[in-house]
N, C-alpha and C. Protein backbone atom coordinates (compact mmCIF):
# COMPACT_ATOMS: atom_id res chain seq x y z
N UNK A 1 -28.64 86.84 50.10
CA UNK A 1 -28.73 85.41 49.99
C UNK A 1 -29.84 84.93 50.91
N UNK A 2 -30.72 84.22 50.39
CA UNK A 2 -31.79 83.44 51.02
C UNK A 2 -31.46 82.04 52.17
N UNK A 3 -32.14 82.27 52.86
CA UNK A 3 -31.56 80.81 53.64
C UNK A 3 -31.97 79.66 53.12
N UNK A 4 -32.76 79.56 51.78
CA UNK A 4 -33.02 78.46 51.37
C UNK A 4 -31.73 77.72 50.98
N UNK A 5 -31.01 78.85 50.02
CA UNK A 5 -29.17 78.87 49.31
C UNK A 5 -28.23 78.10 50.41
N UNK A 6 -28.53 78.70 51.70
CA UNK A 6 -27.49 78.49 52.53
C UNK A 6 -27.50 77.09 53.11
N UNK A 7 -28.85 76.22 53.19
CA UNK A 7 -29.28 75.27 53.40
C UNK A 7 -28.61 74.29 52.22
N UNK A 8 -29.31 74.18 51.09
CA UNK A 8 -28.54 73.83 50.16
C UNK A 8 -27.19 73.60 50.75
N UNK A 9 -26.31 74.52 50.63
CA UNK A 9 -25.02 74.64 50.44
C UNK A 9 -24.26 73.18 51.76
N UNK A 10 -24.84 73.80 52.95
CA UNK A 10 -24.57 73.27 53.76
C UNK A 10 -25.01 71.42 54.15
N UNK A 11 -25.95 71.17 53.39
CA UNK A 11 -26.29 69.72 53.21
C UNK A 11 -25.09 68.95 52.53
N UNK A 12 -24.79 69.63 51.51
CA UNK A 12 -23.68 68.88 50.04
C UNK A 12 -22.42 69.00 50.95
N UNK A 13 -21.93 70.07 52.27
CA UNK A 13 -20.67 69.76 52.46
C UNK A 13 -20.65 68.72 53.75
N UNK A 14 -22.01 68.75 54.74
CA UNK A 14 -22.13 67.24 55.47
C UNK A 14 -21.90 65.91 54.56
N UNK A 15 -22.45 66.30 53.38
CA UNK A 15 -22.49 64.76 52.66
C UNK A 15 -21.07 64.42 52.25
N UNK A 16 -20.69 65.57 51.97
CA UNK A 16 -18.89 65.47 51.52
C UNK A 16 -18.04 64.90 52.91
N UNK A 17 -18.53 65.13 53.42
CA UNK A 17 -17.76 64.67 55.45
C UNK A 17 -18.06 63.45 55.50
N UNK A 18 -18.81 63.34 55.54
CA UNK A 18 -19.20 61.68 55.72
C UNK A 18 -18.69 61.01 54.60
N UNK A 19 -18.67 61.26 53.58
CA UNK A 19 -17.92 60.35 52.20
C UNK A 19 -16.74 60.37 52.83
N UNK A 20 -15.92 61.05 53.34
CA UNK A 20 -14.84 61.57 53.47
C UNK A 20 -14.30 60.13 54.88
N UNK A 21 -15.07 60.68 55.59
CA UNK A 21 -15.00 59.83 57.28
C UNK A 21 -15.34 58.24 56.85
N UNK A 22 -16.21 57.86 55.54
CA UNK A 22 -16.49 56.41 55.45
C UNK A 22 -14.86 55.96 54.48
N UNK A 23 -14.85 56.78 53.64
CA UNK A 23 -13.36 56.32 52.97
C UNK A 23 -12.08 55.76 53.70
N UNK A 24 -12.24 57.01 54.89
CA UNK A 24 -11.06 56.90 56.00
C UNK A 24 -11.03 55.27 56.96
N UNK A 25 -12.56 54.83 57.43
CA UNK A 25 -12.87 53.89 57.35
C UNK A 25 -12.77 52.58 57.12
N UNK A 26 -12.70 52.85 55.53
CA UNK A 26 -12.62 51.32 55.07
C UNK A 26 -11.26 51.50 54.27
N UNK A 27 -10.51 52.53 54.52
CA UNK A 27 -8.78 52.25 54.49
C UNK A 27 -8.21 51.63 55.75
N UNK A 28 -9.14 52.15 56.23
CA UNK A 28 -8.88 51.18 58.04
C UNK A 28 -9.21 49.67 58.13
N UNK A 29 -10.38 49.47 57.45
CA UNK A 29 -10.62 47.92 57.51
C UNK A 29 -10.07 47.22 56.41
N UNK A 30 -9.18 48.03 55.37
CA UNK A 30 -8.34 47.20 54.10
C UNK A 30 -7.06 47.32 54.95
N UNK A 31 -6.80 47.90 56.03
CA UNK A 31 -5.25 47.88 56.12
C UNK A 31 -5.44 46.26 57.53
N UNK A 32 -6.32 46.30 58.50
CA UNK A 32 -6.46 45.70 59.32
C UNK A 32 -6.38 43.87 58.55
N UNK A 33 -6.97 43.92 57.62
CA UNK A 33 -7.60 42.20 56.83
C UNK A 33 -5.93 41.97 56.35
N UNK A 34 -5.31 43.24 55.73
CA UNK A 34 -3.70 42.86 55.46
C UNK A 34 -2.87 42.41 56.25
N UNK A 35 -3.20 43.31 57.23
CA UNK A 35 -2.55 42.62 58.71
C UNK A 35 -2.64 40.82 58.89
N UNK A 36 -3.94 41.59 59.10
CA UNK A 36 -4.30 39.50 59.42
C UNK A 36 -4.11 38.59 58.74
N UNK A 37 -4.29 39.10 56.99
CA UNK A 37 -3.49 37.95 56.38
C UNK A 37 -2.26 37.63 56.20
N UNK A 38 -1.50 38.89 56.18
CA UNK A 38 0.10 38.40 57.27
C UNK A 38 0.43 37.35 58.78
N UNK A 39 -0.50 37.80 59.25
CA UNK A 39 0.00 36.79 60.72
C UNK A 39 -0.77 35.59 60.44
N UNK A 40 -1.97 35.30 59.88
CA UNK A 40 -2.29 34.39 59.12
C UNK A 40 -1.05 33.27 58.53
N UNK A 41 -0.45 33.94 57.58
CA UNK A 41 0.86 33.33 56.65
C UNK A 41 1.79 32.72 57.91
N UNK A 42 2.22 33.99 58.49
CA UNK A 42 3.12 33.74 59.44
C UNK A 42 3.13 32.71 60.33
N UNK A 43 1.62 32.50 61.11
CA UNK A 43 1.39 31.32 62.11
C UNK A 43 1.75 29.94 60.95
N UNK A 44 0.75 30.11 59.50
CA UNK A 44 1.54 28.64 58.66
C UNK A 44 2.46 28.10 58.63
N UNK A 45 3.53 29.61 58.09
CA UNK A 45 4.84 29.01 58.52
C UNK A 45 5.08 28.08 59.50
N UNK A 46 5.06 28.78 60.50
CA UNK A 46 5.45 27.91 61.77
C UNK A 46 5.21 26.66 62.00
N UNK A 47 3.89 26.34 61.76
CA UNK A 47 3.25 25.46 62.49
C UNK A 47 3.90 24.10 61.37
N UNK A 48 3.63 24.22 59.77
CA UNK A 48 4.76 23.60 59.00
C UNK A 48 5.97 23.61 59.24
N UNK A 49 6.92 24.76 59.87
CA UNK A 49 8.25 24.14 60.08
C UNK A 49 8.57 23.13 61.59
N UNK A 50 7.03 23.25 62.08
CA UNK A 50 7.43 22.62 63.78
C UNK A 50 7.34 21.17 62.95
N UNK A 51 5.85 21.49 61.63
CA UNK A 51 5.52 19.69 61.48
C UNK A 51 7.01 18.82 60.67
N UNK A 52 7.78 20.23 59.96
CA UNK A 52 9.05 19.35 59.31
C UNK A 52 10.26 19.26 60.38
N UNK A 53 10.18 19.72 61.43
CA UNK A 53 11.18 19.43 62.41
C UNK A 53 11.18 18.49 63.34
N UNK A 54 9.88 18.37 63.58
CA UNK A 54 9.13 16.83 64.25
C UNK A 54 9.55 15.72 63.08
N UNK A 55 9.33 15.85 61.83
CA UNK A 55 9.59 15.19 61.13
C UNK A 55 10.89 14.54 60.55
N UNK A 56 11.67 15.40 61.21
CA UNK A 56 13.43 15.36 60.42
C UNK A 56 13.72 14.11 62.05
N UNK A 57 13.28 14.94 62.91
CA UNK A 57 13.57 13.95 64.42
C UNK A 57 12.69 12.46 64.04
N UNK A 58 12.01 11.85 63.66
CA UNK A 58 11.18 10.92 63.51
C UNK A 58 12.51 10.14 62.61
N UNK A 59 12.61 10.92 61.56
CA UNK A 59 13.50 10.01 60.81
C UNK A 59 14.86 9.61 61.71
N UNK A 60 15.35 10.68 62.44
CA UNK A 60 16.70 10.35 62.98
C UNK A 60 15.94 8.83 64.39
N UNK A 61 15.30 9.31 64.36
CA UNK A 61 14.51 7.86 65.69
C UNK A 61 14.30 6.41 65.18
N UNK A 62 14.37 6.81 63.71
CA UNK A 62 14.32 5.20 63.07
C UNK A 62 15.51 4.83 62.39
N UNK A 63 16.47 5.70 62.76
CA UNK A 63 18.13 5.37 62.38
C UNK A 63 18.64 5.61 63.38
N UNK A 64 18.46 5.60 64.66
CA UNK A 64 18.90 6.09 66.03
C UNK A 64 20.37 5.95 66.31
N UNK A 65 21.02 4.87 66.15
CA UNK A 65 22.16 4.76 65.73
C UNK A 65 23.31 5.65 65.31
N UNK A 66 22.51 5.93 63.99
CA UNK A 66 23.39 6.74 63.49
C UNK A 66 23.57 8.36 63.68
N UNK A 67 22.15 8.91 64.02
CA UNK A 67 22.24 9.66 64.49
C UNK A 67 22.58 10.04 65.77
N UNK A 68 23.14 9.10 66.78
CA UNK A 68 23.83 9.81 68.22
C UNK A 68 25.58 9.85 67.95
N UNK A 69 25.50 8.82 66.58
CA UNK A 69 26.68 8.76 66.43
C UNK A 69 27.82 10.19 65.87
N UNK A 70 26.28 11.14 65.51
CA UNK A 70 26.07 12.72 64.39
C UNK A 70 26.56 12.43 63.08
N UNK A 71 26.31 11.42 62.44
CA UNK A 71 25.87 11.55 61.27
C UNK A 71 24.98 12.38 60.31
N UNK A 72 23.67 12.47 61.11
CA UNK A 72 22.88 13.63 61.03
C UNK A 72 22.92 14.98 61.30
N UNK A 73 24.23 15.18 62.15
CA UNK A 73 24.78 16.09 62.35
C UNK A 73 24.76 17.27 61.10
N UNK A 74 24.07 18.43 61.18
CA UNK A 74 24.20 19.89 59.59
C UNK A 74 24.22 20.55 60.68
N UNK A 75 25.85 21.62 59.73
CA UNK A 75 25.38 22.70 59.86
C UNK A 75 24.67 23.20 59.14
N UNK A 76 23.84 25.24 59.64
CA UNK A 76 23.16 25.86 59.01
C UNK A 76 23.41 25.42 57.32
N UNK A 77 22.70 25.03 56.86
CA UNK A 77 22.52 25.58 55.19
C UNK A 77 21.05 25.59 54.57
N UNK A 78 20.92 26.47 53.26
CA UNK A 78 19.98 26.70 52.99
C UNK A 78 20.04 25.79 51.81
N UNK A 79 20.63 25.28 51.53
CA UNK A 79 20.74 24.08 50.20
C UNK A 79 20.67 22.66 50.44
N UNK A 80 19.60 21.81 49.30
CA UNK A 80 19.84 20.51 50.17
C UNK A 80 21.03 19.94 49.34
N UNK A 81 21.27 19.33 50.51
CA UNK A 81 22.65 18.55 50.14
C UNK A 81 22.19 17.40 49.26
N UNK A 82 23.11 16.72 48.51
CA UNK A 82 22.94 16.09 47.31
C UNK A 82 22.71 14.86 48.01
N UNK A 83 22.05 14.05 47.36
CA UNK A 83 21.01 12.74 48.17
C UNK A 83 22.02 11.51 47.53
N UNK A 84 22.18 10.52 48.35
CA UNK A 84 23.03 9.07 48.45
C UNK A 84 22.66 8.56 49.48
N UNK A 85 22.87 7.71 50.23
CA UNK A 85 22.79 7.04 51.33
C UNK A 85 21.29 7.54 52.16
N UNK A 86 20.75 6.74 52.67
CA UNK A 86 19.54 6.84 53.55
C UNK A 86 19.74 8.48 54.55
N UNK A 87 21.10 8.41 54.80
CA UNK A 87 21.11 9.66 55.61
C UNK A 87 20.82 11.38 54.91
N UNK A 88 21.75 11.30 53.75
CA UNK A 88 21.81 11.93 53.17
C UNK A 88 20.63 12.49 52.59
N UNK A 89 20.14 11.30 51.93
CA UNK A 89 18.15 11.07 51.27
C UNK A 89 17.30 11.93 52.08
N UNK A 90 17.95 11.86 53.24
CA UNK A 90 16.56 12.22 54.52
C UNK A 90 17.18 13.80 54.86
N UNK A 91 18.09 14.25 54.48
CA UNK A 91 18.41 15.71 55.01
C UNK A 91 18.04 16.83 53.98
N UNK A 92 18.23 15.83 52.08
CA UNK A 92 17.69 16.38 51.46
C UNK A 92 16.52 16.56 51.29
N UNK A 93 15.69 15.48 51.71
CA UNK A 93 14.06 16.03 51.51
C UNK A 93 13.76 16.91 52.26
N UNK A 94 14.33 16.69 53.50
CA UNK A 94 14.16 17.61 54.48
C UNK A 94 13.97 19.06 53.98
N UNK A 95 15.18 19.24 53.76
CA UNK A 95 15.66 20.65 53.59
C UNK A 95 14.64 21.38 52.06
N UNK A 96 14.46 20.46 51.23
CA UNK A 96 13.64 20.24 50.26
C UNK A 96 12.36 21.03 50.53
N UNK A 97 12.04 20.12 51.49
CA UNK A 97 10.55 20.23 51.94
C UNK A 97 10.29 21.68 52.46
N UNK A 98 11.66 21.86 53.65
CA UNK A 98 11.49 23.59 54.43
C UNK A 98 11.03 24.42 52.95
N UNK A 99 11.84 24.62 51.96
CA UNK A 99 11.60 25.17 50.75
C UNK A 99 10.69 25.51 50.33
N UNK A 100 10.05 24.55 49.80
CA UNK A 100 8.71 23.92 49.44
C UNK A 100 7.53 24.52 50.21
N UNK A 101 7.47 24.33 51.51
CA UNK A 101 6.34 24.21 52.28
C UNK A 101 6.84 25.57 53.01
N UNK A 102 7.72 25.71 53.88
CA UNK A 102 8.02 27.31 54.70
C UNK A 102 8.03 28.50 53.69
N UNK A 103 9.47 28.41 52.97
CA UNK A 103 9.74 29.64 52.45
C UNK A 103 10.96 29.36 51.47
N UNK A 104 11.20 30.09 50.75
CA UNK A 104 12.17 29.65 50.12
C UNK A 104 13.67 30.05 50.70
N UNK A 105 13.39 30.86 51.71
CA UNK A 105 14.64 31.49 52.25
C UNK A 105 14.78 30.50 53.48
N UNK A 106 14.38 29.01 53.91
CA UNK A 106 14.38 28.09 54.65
C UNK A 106 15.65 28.25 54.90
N UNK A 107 16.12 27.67 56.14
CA UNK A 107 17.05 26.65 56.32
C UNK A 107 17.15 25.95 57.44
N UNK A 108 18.03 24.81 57.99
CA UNK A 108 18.01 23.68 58.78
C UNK A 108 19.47 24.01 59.42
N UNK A 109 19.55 23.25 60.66
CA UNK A 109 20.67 22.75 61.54
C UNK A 109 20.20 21.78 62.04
N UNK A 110 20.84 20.62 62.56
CA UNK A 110 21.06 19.76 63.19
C UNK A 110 22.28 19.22 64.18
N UNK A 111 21.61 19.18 65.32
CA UNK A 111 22.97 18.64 66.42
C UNK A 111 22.24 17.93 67.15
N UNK A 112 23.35 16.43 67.41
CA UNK A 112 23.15 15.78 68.14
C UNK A 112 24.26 15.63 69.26
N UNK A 113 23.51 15.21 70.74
CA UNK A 113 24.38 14.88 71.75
C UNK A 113 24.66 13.48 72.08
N UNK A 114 25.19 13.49 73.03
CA UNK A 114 24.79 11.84 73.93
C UNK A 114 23.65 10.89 73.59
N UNK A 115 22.70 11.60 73.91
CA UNK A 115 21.56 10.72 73.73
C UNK A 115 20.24 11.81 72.98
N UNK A 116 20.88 13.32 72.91
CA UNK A 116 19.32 13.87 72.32
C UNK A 116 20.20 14.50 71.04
N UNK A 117 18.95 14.99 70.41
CA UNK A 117 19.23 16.04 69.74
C UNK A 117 18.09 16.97 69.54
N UNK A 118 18.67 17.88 68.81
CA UNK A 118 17.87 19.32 68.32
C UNK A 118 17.95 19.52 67.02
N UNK A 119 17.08 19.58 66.45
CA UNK A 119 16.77 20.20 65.25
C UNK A 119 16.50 21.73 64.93
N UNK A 120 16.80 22.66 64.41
CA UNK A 120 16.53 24.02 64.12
C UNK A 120 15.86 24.46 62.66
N UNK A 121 15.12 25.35 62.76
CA UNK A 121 14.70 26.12 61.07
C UNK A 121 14.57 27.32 61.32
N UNK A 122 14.95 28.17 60.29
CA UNK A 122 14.81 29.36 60.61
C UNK A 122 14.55 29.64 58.75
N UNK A 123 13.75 31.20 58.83
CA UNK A 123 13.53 31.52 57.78
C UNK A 123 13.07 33.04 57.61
N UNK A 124 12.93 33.87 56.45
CA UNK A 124 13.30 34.93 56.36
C UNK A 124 11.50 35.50 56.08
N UNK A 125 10.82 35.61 57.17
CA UNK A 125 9.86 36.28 56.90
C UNK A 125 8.62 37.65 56.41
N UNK A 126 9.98 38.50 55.91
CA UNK A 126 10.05 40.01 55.54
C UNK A 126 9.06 40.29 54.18
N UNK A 127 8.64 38.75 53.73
CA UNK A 127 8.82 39.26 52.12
C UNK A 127 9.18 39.45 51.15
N UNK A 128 10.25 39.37 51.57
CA UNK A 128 11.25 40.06 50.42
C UNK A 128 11.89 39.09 49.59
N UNK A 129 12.59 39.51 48.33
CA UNK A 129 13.03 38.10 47.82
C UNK A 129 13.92 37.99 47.86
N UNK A 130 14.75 38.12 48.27
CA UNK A 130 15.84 37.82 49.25
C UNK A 130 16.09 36.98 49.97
N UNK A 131 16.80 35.89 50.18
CA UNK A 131 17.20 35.01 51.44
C UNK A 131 17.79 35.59 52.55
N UNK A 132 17.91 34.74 53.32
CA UNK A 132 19.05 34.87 54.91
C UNK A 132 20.21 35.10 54.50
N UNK A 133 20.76 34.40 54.26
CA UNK A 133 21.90 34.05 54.06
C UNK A 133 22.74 33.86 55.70
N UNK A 134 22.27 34.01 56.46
CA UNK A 134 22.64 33.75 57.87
C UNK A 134 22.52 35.13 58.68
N UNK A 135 21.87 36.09 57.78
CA UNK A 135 21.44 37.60 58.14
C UNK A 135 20.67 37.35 59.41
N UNK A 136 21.13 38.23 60.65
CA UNK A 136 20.36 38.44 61.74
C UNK A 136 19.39 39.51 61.68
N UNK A 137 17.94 39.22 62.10
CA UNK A 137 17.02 40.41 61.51
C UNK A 137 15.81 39.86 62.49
N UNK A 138 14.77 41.60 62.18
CA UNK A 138 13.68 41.20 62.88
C UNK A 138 13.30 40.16 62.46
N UNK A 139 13.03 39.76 60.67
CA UNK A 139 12.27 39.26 59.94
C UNK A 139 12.22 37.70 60.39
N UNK A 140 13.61 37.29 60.64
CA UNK A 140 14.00 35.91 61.08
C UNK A 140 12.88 35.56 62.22
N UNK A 141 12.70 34.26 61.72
CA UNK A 141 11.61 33.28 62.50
C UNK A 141 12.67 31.82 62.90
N UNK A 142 12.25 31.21 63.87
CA UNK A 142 13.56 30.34 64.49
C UNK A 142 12.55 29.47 64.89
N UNK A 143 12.70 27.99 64.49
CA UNK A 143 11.55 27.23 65.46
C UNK A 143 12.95 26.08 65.93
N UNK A 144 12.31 25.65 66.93
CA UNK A 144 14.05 24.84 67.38
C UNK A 144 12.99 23.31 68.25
N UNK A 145 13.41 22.07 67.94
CA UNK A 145 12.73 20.95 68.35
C UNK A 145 13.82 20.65 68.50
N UNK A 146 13.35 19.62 69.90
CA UNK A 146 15.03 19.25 70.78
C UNK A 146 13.85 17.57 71.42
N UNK A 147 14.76 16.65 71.44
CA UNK A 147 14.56 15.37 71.95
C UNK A 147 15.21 14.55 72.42
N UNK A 148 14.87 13.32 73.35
CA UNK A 148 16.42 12.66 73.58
C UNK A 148 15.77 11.27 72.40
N UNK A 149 16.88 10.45 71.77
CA UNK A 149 16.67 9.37 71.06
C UNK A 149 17.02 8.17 71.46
């Protein structure tokens, strides 16, 4: 065998290495952009359930009343409750909205004290299609807004 052969030979399996090492590569930079468009999603979430929890408290501040009285008072549920009365109106959009805008596996609490309250959301960030159902998990995301009224 000539060393011209061996030359040959040995060029085509560098070139095969490097195809090889750039593939490996840019499975690395398709898995990294997935990443990020996950925590991407994830920060949305949030930052929408802080703006509908700020928002559920706004409403209880312009019925103040009624809400220290806990009218506004929910427990956990992931369903909105059926709409009548101004109070009611406002827990369903609420809860509506988590839906809508968080996730579909949303849900709300509300408690009021003396003079404050807290609002809660939590929601099932896994993916999956599946709800909570009040399931404790990594996946669970919890944003909790607390005020006095």
């Amino acid at each position: 065998m000539s060393k011209h052969n061996i030359a040959k030979g040995t060029s085509l399996i560098e070139v095969l290495i490097s195809v090889l090492i750039l593939g490996i590569g840019l499975l690395g930079v398709v898995a990294m952009q997935a990443t990020a468009l996950r925590n991407s999603q994830g920060s949305y979430e949030r930052s929408v359930a802080i703006v509908q929890a700020y928002s559920m408290l706004d409403a209880m501040r312009a019925n103040r009343n009624e809400a220290l009285i806990g009218r506004y008072d929910l427990n956990w549920t992931c369903n909105p409750p059926n709409a009548g009365d101004l109070i009611a109106s406002d827990l369903n959009q609420w809860i509506t909205r988590l839906k809508s805008q968080v996730s579909q596996s949303a849900c709300g609490r509300i408690e009021c004290g003396i003079n404050s309250c807290e609002v809660e959301v939590r929601w099932d960030q896994s993916r999956s299609t599946g709800g909570t159902d009040g399931a404790e998990d990594d996946d669970i995301q919890r944003v909790t807004a607390s005020t006095r009224l």
